[in-house]
C-alpha atoms as a PDB file:
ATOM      1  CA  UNK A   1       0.000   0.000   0.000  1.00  0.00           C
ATOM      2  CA  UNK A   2       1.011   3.367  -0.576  1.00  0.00           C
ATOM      3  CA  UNK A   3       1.767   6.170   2.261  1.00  0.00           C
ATOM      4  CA  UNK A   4      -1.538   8.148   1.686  1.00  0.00           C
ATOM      5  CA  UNK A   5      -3.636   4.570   1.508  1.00  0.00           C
ATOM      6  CA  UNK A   6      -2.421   3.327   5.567  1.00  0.00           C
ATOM      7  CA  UNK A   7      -1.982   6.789   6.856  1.00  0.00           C
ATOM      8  CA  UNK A   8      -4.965   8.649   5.842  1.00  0.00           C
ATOM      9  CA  UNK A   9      -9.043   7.326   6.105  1.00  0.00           C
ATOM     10  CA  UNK A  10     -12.073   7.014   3.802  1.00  0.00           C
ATOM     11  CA  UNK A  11     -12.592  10.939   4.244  1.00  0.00           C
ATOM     12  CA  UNK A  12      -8.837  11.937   4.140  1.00  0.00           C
ATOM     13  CA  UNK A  13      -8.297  12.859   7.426  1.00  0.00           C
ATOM     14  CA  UNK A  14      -4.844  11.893   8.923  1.00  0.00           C
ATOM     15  CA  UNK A  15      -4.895   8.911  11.295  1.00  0.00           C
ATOM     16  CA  UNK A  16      -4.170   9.375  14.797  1.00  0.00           C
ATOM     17  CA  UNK A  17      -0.620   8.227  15.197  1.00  0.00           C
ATOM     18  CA  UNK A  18       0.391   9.113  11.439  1.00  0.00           C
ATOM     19  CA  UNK A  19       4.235  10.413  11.054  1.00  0.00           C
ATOM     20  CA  UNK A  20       5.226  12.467   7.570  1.00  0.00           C
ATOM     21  CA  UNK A  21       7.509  11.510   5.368  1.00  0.00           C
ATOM     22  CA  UNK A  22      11.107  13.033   4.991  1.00  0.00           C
ATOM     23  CA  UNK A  23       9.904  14.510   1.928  1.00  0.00           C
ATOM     24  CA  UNK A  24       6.228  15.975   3.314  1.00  0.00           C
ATOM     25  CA  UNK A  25       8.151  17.201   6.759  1.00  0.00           C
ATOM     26  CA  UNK A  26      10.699  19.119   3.908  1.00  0.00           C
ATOM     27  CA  UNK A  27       7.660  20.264   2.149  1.00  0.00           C
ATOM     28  CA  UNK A  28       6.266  22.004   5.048  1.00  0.00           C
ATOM     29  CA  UNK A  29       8.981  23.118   6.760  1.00  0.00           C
ATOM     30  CA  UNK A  30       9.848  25.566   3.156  1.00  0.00           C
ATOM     31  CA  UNK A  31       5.899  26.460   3.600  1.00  0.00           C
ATOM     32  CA  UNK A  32       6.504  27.375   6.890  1.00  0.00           C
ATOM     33  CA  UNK A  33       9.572  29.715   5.619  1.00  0.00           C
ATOM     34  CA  UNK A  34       7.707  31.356   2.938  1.00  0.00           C
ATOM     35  CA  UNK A  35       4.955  32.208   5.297  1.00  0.00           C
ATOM     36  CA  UNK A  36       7.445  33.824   7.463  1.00  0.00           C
ATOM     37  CA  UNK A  37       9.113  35.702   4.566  1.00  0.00           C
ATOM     38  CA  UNK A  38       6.034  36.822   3.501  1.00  0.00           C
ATOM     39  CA  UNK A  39       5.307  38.919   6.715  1.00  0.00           C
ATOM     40  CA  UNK A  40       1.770  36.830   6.753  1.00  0.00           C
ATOM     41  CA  UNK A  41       2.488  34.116   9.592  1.00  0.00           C
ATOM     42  CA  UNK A  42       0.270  35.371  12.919  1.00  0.00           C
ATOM     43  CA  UNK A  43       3.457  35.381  15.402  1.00  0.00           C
ATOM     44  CA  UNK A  44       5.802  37.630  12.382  1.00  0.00           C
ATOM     45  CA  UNK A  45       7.353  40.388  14.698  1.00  0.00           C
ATOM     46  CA  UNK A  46       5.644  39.268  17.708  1.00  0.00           C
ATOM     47  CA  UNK A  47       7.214  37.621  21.123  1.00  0.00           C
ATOM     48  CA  UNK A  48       5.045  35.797  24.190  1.00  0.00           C
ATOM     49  CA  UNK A  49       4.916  38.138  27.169  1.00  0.00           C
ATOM     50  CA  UNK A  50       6.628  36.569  30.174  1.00  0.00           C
ATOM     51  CA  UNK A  51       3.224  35.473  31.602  1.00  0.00           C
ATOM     52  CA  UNK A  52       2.002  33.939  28.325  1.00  0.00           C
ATOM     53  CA  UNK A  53       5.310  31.750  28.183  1.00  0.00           C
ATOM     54  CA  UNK A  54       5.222  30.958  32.676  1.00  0.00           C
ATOM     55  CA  UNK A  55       1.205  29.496  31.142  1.00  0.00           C
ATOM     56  CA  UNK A  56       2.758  27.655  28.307  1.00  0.00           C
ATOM     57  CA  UNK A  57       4.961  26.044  30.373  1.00  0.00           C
ATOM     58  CA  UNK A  58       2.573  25.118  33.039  1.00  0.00           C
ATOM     59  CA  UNK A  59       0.506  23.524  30.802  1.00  0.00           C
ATOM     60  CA  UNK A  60       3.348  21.552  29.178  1.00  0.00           C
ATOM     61  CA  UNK A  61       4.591  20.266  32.197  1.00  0.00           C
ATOM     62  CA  UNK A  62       1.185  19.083  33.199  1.00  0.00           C
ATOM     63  CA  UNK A  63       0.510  17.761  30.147  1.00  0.00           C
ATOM     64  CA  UNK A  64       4.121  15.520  30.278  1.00  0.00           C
ATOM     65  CA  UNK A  65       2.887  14.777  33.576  1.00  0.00           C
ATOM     66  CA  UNK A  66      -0.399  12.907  32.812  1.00  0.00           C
ATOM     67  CA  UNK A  67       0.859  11.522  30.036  1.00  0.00           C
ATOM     68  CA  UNK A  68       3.844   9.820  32.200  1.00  0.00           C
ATOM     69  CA  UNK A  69       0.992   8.668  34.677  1.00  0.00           C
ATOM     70  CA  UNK A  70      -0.760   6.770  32.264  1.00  0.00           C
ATOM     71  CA  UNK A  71       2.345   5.147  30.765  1.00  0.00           C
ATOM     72  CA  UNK A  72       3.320   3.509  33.738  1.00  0.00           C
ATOM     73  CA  UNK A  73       0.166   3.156  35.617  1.00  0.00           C
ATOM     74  CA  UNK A  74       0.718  -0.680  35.682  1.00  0.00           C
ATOM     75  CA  UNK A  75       3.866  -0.375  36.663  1.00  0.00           C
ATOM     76  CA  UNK A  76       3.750   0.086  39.899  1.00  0.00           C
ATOM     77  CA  UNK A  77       3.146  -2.089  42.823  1.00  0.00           C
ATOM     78  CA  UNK A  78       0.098  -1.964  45.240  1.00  0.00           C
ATOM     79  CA  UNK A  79       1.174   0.760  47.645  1.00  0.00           C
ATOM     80  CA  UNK A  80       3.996   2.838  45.587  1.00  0.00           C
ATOM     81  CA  UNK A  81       3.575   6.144  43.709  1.00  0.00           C
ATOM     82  CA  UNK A  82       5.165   6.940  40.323  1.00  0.00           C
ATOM     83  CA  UNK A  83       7.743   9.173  40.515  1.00  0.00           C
ATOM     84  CA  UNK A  84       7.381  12.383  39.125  1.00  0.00           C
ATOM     85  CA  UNK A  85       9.257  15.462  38.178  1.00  0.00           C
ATOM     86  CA  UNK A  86       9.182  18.813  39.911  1.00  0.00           C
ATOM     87  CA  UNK A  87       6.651  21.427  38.541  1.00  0.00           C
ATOM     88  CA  UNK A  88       4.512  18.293  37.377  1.00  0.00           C
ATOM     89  CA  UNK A  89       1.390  19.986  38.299  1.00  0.00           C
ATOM     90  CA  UNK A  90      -0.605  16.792  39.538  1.00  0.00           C
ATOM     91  CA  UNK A  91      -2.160  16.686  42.848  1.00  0.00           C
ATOM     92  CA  UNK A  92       0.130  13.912  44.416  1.00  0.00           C
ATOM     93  CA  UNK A  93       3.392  15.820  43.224  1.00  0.00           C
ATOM     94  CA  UNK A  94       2.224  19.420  44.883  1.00  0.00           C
ATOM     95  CA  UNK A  95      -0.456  18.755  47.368  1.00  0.00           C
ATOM     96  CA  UNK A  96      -2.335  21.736  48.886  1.00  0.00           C
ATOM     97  CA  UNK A  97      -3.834  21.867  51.704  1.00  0.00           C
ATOM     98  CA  UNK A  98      -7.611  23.621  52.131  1.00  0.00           C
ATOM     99  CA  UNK A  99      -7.846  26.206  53.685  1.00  0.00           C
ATOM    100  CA  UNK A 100     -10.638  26.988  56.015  1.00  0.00           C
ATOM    101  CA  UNK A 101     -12.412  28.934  53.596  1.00  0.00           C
ATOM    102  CA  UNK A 102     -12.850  26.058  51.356  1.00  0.00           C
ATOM    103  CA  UNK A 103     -13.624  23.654  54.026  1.00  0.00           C
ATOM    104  CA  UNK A 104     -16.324  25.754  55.310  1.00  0.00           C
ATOM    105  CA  UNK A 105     -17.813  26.294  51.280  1.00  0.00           C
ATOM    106  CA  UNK A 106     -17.590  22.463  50.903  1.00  0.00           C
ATOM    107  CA  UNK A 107     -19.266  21.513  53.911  1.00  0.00           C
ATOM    108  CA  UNK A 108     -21.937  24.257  53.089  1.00  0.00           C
ATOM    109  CA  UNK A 109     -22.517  23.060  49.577  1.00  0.00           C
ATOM    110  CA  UNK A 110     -22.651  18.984  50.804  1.00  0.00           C
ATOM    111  CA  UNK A 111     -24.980  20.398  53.449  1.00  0.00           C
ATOM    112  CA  UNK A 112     -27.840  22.192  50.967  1.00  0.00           C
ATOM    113  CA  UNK A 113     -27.149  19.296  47.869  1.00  0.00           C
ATOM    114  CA  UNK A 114     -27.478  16.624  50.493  1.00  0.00           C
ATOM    115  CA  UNK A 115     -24.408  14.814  49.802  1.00  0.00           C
ATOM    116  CA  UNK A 116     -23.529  15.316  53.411  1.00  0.00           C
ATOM    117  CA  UNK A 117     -26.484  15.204  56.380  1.00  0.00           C
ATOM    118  CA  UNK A 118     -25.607  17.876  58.740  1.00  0.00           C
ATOM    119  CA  UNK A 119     -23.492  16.458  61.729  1.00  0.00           C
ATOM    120  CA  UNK A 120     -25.695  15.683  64.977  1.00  0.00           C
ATOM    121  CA  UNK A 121     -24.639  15.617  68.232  1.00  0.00           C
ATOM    122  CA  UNK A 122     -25.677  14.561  71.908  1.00  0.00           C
ATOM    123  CA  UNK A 123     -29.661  14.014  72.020  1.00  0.00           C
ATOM    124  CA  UNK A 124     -29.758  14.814  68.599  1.00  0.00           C
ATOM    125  CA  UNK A 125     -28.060  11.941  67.211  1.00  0.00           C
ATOM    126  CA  UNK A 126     -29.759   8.614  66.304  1.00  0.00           C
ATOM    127  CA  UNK A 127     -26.935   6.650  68.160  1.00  0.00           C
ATOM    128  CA  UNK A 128     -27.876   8.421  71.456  1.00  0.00           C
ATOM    129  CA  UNK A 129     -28.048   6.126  74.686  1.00  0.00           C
ATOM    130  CA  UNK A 130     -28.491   8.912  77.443  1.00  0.00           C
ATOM    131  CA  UNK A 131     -24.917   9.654  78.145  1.00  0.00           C
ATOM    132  CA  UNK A 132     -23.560   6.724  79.398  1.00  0.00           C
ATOM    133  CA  UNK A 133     -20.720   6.808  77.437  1.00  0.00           C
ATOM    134  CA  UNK A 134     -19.374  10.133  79.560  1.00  0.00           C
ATOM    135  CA  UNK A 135     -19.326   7.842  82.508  1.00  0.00           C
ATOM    136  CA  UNK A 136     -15.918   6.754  84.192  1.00  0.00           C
ATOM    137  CA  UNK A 137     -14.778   3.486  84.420  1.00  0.00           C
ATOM    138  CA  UNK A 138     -14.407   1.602  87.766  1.00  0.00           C
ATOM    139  CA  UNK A 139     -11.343   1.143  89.240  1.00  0.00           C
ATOM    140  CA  UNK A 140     -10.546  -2.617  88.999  1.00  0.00           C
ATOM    141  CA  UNK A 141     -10.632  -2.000  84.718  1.00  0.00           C
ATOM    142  CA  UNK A 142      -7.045  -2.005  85.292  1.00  0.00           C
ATOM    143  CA  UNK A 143      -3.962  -3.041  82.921  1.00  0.00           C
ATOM    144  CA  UNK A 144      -4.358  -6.377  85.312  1.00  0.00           C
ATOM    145  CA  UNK A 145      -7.782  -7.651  84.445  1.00  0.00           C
ATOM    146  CA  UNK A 146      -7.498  -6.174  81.126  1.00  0.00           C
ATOM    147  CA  UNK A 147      -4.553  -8.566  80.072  1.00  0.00           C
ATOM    148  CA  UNK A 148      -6.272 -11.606  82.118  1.00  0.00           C
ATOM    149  CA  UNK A 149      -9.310 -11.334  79.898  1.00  0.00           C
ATOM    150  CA  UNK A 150      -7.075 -11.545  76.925  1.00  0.00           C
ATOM    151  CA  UNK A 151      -5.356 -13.854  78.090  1.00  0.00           C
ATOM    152  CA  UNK A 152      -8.407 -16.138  78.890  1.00  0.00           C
ATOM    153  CA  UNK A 153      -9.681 -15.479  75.491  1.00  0.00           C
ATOM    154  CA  UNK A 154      -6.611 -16.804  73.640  1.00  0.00           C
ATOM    155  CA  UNK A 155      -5.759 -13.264  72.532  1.00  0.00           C
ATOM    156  CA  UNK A 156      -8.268 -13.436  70.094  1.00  0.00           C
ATOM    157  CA  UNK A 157     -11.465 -11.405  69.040  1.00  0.00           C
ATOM    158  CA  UNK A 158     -14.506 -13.302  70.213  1.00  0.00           C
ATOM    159  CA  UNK A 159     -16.612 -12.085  67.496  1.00  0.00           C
ATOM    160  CA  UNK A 160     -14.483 -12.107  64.422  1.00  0.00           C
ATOM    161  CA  UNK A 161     -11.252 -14.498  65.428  1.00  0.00           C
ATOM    162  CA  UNK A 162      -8.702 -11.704  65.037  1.00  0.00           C
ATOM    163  CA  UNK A 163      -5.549 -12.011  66.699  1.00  0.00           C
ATOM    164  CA  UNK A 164      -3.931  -9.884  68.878  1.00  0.00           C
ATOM    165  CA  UNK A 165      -0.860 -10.599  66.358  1.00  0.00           C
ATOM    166  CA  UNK A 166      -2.563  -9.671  63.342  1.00  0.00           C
ATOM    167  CA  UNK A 167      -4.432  -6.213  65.326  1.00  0.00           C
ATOM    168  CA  UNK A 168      -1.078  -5.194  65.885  1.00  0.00           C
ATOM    169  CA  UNK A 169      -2.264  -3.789  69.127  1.00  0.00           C
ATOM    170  CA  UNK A 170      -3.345  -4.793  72.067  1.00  0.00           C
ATOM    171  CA  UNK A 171      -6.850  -6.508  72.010  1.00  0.00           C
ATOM    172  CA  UNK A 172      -9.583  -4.137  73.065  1.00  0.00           C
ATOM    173  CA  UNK A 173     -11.646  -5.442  76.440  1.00  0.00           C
ATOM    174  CA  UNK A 174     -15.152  -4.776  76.205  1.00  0.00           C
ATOM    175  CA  UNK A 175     -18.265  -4.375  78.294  1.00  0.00           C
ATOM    176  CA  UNK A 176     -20.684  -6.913  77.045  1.00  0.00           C
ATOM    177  CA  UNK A 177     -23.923  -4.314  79.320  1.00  0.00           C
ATOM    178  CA  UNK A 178     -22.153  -1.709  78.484  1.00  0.00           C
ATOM    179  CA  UNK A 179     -21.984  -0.962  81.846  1.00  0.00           C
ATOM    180  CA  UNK A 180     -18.649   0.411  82.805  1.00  0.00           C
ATOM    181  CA  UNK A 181     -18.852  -0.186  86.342  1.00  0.00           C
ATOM    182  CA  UNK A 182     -19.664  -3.561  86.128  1.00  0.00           C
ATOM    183  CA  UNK A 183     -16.108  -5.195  85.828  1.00  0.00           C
ATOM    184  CA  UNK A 184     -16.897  -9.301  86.318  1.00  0.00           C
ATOM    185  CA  UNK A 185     -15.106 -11.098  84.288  1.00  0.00           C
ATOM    186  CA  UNK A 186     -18.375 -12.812  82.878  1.00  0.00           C
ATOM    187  CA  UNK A 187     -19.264  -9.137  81.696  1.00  0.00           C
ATOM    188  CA  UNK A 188     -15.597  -8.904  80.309  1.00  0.00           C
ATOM    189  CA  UNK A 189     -15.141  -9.770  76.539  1.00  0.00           C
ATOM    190  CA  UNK A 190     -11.609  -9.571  73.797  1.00  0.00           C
ATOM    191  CA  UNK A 191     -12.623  -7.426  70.800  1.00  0.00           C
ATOM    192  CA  UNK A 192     -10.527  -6.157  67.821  1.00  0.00           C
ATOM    193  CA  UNK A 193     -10.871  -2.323  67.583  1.00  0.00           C
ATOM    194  CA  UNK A 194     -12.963  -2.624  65.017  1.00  0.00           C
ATOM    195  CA  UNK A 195     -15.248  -5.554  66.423  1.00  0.00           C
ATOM    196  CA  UNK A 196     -15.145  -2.582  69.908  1.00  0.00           C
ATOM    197  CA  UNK A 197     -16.439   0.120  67.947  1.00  0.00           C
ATOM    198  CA  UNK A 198     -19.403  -2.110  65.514  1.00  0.00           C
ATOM    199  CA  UNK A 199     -20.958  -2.734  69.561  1.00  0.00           C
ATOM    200  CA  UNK A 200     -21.333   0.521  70.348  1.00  0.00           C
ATOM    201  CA  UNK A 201     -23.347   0.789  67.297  1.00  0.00           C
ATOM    202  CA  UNK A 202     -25.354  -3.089  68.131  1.00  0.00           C
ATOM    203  CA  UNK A 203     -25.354  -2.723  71.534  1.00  0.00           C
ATOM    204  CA  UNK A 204     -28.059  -5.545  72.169  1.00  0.00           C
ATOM    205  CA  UNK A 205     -26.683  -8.035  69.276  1.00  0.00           C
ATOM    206  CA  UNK A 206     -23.605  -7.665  72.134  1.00  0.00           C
ATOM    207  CA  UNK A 207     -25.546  -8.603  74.954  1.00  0.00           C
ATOM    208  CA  UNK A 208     -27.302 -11.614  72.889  1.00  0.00           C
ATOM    209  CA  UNK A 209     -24.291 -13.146  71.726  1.00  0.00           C
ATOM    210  CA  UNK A 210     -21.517 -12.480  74.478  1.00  0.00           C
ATOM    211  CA  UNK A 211     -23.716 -13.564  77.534  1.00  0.00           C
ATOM    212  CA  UNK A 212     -23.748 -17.491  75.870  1.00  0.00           C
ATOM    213  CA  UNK A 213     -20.617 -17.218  74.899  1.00  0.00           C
ATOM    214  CA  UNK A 214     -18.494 -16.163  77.716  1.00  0.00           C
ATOM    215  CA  UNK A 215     -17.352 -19.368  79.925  1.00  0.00           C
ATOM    216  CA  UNK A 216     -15.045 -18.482  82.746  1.00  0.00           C
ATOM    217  CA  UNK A 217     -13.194 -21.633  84.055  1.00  0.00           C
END
């Protein structure tokens, strides 16, 4: 096939992709000249203004910058970020913090598009037991019992099997009433931080499924 058959298509538009010839690129390069010569060109006599070439640039840069992300999205591992030059333009490469202004504007606009319900607090919120999570704790929830519960347990979640190992933390000890005065070890349960925090939410699905569970020996 000739040049103008693979590189061209049924209407005669260039192909995305297509590269001249030596002989077209010569061809347009002496137009280019002429049009120069000629005084006609757009840019004959004229020079950017400092600010017009600082924009040009930016959007260059950025524009080298996406491009580089999707080249070697795949080449990354879970967990890394591409490198990426200085002046790239991307969000990753120059984060910026919010300021309060647009914090308060986002929240606003979240707020009256619904996106975001407005925050509740105290009475107001549906999770609201009375207050008994302001109360203290009694004084034998100490470091002591805490560790003998785990230790009882097998240092493992009793709801979801989670090791203390795999937490990476110490096990949470949780009040299967919710009563923090009530420190018995039958009322004394391992939880995972995240198994802790789902019973504050479930607070009776607690009670049903710790109080049959819980053997002390």
């Amino acid at each position: 096939m000739s040049q103008s058959s693979t590189s061209k298509d049924s209407k005669g538009r260039f192909i995305k992709g297509h590269s001249h010839t030596p002989t077209t690129r010569k061809k347009l390069s002496e137009a280019a000249k002429k049009q120069f010569a000629s005084g006609n060109h757009p840019m004959q006599g004229k020079k950017h203004s400092e600010e017009t070439k600082k924009k040009l640039r930016a959007a260059w840069a950025k524009k080298k910058g996406e491009q580089r992300h999707r080249a070697k999205a795949t080449q990354f591992k879970e967990g890394e970020l591409p490198a990426h030059r200085e002046g790239c333009g991307c969000f990753r490469c120059n984060p910026k913090p919010l300021t309060a202004k647009q914090k308060k504007e986002i929240s606003e606009r979240n707020k009256r598009t619904g996106l975001r319900p407005p925050v509740t607090k105290g009475k107001d919120h549906p999770c609201w037991q009375g207050g008994i999570s302001f109360g203290s704790y009694s004084e034998e929830f100490n470091a002591e019992l805490k560790e003998f519960i785990r230790e009882r347990d097998g240092y493992l979640c009793q709801r979801c099997g989670r090791s203390q190992e795999e937490e990476g933390r110490r096990l949470s000890v949780h009040h299967i009433n919710h009563d923090k005065q009530d420190c018995s070890p039958e009322n004394l349960v391992s939880t995972c931080r995240s198994c802790n925090s789902y019973f504050n939410f479930h607070r009776i699905e607690s009670i049903l499924l710790f109080s049959r569970k819980v053997k002390i020996s």
